[in-house]
C-alpha atoms as a PDB file:
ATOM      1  CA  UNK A   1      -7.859  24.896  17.024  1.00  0.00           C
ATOM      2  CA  UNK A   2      -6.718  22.613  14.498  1.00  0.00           C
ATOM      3  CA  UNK A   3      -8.191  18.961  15.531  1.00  0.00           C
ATOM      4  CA  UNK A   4      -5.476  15.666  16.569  1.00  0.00           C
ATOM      5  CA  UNK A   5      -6.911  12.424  14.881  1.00  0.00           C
ATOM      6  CA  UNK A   6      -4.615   9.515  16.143  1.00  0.00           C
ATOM      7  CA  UNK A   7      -3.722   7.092  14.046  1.00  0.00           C
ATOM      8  CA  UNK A   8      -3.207   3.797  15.788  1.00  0.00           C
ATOM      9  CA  UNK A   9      -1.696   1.320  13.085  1.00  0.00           C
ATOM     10  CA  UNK A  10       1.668   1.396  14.780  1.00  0.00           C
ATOM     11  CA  UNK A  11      -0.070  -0.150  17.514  1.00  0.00           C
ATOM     12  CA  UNK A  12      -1.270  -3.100  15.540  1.00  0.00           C
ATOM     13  CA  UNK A  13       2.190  -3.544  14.159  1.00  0.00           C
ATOM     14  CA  UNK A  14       3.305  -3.758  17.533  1.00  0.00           C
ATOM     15  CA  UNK A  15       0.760  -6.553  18.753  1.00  0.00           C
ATOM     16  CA  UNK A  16       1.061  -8.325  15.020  1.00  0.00           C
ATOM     17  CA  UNK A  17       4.286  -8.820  15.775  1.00  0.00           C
ATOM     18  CA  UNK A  18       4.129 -11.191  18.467  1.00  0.00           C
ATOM     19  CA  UNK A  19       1.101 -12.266  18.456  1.00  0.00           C
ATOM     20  CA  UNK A  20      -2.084 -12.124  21.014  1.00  0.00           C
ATOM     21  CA  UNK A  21      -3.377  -8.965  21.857  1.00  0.00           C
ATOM     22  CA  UNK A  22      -0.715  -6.513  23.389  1.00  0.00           C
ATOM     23  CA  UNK A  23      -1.140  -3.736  22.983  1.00  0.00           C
ATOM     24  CA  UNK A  24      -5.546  -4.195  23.065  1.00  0.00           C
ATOM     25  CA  UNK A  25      -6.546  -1.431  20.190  1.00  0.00           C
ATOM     26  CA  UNK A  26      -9.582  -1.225  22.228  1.00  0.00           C
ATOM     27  CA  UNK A  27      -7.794  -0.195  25.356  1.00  0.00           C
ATOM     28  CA  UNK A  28      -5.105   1.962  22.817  1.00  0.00           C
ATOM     29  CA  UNK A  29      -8.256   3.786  21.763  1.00  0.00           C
ATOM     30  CA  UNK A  30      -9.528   4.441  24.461  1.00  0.00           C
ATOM     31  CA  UNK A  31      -6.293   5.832  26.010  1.00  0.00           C
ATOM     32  CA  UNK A  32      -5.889   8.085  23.297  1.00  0.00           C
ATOM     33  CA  UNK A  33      -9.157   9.700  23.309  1.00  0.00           C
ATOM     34  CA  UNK A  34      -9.085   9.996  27.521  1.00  0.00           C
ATOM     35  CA  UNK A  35      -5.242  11.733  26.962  1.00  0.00           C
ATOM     36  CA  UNK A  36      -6.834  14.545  24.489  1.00  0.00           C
ATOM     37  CA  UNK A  37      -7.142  13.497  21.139  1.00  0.00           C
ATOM     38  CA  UNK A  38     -10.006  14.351  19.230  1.00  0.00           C
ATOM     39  CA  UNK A  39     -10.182  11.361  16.924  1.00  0.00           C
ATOM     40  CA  UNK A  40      -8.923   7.694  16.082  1.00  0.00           C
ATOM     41  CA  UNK A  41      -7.583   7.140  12.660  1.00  0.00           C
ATOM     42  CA  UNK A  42      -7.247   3.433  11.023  1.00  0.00           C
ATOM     43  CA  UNK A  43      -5.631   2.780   7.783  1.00  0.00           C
ATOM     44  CA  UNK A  44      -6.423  -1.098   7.151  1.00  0.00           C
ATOM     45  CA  UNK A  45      -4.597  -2.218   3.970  1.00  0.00           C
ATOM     46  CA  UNK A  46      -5.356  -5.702   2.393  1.00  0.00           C
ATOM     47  CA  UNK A  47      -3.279  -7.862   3.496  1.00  0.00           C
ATOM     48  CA  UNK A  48      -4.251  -6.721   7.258  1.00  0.00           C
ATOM     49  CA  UNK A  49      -0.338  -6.390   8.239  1.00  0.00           C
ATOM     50  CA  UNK A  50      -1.716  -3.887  11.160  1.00  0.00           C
ATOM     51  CA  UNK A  51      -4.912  -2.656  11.366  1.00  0.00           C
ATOM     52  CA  UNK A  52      -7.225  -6.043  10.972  1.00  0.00           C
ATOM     53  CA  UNK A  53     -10.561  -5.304   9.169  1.00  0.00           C
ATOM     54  CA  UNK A  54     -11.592  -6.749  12.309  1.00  0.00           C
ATOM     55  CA  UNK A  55     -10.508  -3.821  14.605  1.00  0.00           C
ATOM     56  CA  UNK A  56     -12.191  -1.411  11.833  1.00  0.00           C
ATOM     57  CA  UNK A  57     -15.399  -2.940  12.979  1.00  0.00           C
ATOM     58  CA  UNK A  58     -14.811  -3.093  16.698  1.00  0.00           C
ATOM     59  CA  UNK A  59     -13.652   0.235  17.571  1.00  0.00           C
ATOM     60  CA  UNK A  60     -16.676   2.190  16.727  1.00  0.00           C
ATOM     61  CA  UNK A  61     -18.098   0.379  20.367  1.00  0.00           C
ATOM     62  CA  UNK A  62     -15.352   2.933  22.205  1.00  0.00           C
ATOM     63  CA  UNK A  63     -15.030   5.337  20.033  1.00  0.00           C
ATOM     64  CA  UNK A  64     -16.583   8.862  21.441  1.00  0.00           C
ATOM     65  CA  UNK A  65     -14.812  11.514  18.957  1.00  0.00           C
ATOM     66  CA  UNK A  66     -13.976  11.423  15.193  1.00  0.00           C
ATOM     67  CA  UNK A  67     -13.657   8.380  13.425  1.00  0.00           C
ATOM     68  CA  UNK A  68     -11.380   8.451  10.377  1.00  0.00           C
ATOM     69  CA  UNK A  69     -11.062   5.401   7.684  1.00  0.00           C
ATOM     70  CA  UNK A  70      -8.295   5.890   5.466  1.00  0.00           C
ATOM     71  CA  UNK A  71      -7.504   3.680   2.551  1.00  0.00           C
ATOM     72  CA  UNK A  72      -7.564   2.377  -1.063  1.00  0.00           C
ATOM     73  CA  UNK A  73     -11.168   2.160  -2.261  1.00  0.00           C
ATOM     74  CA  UNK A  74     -11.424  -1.168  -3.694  1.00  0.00           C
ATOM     75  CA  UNK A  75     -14.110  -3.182  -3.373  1.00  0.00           C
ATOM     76  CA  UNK A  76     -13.795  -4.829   0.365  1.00  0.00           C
ATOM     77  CA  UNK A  77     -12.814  -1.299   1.438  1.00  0.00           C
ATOM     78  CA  UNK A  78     -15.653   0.225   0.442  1.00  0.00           C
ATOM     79  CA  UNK A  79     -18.162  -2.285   2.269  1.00  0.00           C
ATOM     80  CA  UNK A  80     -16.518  -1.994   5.360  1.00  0.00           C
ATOM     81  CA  UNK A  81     -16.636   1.711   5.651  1.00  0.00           C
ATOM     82  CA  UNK A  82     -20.249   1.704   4.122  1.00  0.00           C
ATOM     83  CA  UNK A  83     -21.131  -1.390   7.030  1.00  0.00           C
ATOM     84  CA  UNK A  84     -19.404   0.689   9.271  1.00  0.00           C
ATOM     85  CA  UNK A  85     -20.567   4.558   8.380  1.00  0.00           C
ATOM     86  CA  UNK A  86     -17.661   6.372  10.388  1.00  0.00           C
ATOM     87  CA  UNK A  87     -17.401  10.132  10.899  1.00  0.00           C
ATOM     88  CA  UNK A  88     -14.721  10.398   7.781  1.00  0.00           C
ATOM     89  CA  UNK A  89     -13.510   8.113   5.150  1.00  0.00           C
ATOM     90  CA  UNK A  90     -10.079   9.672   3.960  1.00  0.00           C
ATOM     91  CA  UNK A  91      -9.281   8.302   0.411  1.00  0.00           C
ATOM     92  CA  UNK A  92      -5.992   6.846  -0.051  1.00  0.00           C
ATOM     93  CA  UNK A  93      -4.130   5.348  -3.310  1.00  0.00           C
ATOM     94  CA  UNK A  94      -1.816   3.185  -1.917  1.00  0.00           C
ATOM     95  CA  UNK A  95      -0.801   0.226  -3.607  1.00  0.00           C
ATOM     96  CA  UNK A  96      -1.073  -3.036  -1.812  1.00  0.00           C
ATOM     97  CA  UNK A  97       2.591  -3.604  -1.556  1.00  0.00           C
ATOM     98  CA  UNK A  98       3.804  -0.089  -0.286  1.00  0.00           C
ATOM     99  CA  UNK A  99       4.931   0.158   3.011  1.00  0.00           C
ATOM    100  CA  UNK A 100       3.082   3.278   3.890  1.00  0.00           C
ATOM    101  CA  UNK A 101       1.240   5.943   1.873  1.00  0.00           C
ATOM    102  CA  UNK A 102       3.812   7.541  -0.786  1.00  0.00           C
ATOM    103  CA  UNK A 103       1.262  10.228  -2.868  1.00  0.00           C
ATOM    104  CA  UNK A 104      -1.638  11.832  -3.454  1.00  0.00           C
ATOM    105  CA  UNK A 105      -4.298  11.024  -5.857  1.00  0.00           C
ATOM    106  CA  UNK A 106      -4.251  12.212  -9.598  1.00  0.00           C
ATOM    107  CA  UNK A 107      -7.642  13.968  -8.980  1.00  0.00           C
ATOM    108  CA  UNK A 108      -7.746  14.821 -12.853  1.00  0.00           C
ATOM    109  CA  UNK A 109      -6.832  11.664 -14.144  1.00  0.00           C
ATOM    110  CA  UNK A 110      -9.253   9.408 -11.850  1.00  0.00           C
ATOM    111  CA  UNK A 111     -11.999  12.014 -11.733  1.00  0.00           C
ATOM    112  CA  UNK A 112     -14.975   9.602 -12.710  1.00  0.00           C
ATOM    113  CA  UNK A 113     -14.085   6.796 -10.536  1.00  0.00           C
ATOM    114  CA  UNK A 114     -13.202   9.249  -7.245  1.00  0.00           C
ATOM    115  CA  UNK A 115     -16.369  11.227  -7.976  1.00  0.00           C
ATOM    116  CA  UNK A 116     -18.508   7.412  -8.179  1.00  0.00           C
ATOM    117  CA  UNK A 117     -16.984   6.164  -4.709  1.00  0.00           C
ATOM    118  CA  UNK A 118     -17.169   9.760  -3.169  1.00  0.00           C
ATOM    119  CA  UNK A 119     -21.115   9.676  -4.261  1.00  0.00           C
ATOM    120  CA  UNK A 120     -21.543   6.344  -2.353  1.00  0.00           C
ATOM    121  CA  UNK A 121     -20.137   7.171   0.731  1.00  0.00           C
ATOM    122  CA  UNK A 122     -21.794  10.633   0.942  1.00  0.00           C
ATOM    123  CA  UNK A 123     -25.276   8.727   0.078  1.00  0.00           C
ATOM    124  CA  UNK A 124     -24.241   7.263   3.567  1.00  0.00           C
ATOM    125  CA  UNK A 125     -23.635  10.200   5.288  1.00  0.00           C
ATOM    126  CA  UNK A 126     -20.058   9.724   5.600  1.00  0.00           C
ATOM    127  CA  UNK A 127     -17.591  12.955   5.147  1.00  0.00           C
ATOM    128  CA  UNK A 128     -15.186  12.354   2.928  1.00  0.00           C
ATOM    129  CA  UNK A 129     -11.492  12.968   2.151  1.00  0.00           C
ATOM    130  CA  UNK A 130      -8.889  13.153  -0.360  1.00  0.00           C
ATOM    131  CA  UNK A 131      -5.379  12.119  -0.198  1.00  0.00           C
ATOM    132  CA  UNK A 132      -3.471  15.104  -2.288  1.00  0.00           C
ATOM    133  CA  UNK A 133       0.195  16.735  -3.046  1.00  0.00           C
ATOM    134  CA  UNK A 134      -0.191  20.111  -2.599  1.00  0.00           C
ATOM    135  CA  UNK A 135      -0.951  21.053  -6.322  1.00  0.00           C
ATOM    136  CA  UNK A 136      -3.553  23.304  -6.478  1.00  0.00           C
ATOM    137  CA  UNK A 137      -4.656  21.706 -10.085  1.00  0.00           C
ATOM    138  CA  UNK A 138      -5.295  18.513  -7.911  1.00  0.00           C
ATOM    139  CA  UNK A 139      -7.373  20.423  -5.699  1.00  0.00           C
ATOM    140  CA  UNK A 140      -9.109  22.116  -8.198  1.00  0.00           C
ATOM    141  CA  UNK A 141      -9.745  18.228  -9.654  1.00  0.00           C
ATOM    142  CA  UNK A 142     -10.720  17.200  -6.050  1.00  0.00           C
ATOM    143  CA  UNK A 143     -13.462  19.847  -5.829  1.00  0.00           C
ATOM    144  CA  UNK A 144     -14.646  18.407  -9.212  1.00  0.00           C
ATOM    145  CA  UNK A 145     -15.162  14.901  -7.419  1.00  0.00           C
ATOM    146  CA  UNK A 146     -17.917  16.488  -4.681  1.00  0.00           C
ATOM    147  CA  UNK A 147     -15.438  15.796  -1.721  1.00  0.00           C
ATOM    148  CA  UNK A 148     -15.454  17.424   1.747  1.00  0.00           C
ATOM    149  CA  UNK A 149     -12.187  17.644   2.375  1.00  0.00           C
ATOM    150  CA  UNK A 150      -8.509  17.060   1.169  1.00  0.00           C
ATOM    151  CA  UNK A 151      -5.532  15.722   3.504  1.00  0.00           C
ATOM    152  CA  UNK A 152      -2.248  17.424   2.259  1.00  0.00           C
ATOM    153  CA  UNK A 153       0.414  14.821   1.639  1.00  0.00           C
ATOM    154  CA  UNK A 154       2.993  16.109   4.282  1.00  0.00           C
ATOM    155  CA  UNK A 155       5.874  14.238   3.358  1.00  0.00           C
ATOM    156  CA  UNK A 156       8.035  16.746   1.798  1.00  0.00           C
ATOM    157  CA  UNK A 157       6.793  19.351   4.296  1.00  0.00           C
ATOM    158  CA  UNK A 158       8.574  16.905   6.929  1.00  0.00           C
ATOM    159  CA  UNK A 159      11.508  15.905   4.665  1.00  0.00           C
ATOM    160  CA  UNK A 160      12.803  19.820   4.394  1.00  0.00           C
ATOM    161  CA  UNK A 161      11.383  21.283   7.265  1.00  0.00           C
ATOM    162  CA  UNK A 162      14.605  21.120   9.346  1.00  0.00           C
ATOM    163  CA  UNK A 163      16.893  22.612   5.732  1.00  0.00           C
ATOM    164  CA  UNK A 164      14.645  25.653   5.490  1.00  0.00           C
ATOM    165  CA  UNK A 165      10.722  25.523   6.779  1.00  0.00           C
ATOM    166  CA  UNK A 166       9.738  28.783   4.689  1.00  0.00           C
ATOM    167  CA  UNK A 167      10.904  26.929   1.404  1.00  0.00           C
ATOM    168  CA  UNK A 168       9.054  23.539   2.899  1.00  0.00           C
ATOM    169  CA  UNK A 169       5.722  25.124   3.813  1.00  0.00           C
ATOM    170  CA  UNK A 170       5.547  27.544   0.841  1.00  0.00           C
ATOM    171  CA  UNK A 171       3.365  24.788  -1.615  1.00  0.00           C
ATOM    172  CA  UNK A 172       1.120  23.793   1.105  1.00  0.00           C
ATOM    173  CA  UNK A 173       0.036  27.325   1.949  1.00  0.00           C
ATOM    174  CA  UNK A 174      -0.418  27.817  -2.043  1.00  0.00           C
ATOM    175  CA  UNK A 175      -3.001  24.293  -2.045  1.00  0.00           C
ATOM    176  CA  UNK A 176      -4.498  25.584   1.316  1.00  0.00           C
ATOM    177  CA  UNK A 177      -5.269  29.098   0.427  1.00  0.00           C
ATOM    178  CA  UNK A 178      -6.576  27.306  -3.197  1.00  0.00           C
ATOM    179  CA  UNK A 179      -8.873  24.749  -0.798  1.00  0.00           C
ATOM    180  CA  UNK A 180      -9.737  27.290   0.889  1.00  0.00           C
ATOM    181  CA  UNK A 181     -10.868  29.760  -2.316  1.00  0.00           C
ATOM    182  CA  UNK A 182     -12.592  26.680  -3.033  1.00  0.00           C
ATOM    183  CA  UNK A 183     -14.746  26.253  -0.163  1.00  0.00           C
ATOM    184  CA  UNK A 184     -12.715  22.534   0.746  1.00  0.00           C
ATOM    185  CA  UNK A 185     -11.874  21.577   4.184  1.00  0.00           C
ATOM    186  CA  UNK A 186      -8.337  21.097   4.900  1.00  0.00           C
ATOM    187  CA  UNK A 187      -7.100  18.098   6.452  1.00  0.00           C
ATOM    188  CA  UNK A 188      -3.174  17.166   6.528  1.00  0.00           C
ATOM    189  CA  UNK A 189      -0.498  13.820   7.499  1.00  0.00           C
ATOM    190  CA  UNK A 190       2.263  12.045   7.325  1.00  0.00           C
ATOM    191  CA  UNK A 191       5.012  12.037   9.020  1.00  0.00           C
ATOM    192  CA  UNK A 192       4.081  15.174  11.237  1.00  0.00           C
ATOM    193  CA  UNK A 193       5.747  15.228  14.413  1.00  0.00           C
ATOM    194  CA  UNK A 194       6.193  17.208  17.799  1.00  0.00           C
ATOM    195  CA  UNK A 195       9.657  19.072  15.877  1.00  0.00           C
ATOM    196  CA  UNK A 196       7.544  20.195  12.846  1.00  0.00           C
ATOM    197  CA  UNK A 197       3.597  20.394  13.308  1.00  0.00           C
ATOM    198  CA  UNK A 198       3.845  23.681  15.099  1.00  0.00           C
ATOM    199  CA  UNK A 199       4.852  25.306  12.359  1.00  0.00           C
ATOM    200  CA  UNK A 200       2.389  23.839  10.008  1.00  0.00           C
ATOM    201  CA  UNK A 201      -0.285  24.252  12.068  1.00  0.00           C
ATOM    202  CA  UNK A 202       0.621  28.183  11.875  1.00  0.00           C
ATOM    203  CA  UNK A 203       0.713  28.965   8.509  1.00  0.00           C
ATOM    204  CA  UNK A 204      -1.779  26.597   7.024  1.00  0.00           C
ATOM    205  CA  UNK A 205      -4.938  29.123   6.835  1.00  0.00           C
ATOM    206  CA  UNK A 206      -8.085  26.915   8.041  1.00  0.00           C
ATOM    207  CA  UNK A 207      -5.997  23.814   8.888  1.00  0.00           C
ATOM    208  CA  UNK A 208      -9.164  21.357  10.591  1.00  0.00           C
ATOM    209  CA  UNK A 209      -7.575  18.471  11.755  1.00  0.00           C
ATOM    210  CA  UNK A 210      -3.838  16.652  11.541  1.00  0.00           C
ATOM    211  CA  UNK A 211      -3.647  12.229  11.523  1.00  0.00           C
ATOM    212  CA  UNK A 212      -0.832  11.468  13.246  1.00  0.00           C
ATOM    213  CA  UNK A 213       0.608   8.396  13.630  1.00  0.00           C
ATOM    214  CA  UNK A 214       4.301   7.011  13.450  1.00  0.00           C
ATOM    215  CA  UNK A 215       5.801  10.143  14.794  1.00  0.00           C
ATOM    216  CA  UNK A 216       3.775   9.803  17.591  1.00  0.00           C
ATOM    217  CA  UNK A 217       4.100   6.878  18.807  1.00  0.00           C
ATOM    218  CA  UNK A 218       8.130   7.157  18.192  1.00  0.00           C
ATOM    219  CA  UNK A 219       8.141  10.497  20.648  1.00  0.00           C
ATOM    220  CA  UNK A 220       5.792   8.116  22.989  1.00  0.00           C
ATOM    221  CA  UNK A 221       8.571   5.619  23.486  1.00  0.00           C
ATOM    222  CA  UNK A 222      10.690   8.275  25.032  1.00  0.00           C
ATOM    223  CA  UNK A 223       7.829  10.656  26.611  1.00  0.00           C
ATOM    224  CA  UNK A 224       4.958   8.706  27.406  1.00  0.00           C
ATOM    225  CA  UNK A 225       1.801   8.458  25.152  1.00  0.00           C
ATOM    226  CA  UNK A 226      -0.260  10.173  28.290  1.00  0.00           C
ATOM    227  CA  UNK A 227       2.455  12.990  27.657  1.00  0.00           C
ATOM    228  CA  UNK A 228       2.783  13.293  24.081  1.00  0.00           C
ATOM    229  CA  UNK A 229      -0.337  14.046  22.961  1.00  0.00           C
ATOM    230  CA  UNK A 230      -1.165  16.741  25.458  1.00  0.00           C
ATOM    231  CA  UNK A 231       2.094  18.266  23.673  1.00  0.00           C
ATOM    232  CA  UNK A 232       0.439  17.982  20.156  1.00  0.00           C
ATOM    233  CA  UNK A 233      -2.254  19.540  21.221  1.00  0.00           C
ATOM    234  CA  UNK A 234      -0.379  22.680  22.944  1.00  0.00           C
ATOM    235  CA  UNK A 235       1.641  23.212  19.996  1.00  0.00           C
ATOM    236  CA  UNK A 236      -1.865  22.762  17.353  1.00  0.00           C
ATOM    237  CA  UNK A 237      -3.255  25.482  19.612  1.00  0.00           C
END
């Protein structure tokens, strides 16, 4: 069964927004965990506009499944998830102005500095992850780097899903069957959701684990969060 990692930043917007603590990310983690899912995903960016740093480094206290750290490795982003050692650091190269994460990695082109940061964390005995398009040259580059794992970049999957799913999925089964040819483990997000992760989930060969975040807690406005993510889970079956 291909594995739900939450991702909770939505949550953060939510209490940023007003201020104080509601929704508590503690309680939020919790919650998700009891309701089925088997991991919590943060994506702290610099300027801290949801996730805080300071959430990274509290949630480990209630955290019982997978622990994912996604992000930009600069230098403050790398010491947290070194201080922190979580199950998986997902490597992310968003710039510090984008609203959310809007492609993959050049693998090729920033093979000596991936391959550098990927060394440190593994030192640590942290998993690690690559952000990617489905390209099988950048997978080929992310096998280059040592990695554990790449997370397909699922926008375009989720963009022309609805128009015609067999066009959609057809370069993400050509990266995943490359991945898997390559002995990677094969991760995938953004912007997933209960209409089109079914389908993915399907025809991905090896698929481990989804991060889902936005979608999710969208559908959990209407459904229920307590609701929703047994449904993810029936349809990653």
């Amino acid at each position: 069964m291909t594995q739900l990692s939450v991702n909770i930043n939505k949550f953060a917007t939510l209490r940023n927004a007003r201020g104080g603590n509601t929704p508590d990310l503690i309680s939020v983690a919790k919650d998700v965990q009891r309701f089925g899912a088997q991991g919590v995903t943060v994506h702290p960016r610099p300027d801290e506009r949801h996730i805080r740093y300071a959430d990274a480094r509290a949630l480990p206290e209630v955290i019982v499944t997978e622990y994912n750290i996604e992000g930009n490795p600069n230098p403050k982003f790398v010491d947290l998830v070194l201080d922190i050692k979580p199950t998986q650091v997902t490597l992310v190269p968003d710039a510090p102005d984008a609203i959310t994460s809007n492609a993959g990695w050049d693998t090729v082109k920033n093979l000596k500095f991936l391959t550098q940061v990927i060394a440190q964390f593994k030192a640590a005995g942290i998993r690690t992850s690559i952000f990617v398009d489905p390209d099988p040259i950048q997978i080929e580059g992310a096998v280059a780097t040592g990695t554990d794992r790449v997370e397909l970049y699922t926008e375009s999957y989720a963009q022309y899903y609805a128009q015609n799913p067999e066009n959609a999925i057809r370069p993400y089964v050509i990266a995943a069957e490359r991945a898997n040819a390559c002995g990677l483990g094969l991760n995938a997000g953004h912007d997933l959701s209960l209409e089109n992760v079914q389908y993915f989930a399907q025809n991905i060969p090896n698929l481990l684990e989804v991060s889902i975040g936005h979608a999710l807690v969208c559908e959990s406005l209407y459904l229920g969060l307590e609701n929703v993510i047994p449904m993810y889970l029936q349809k990653l079956r």
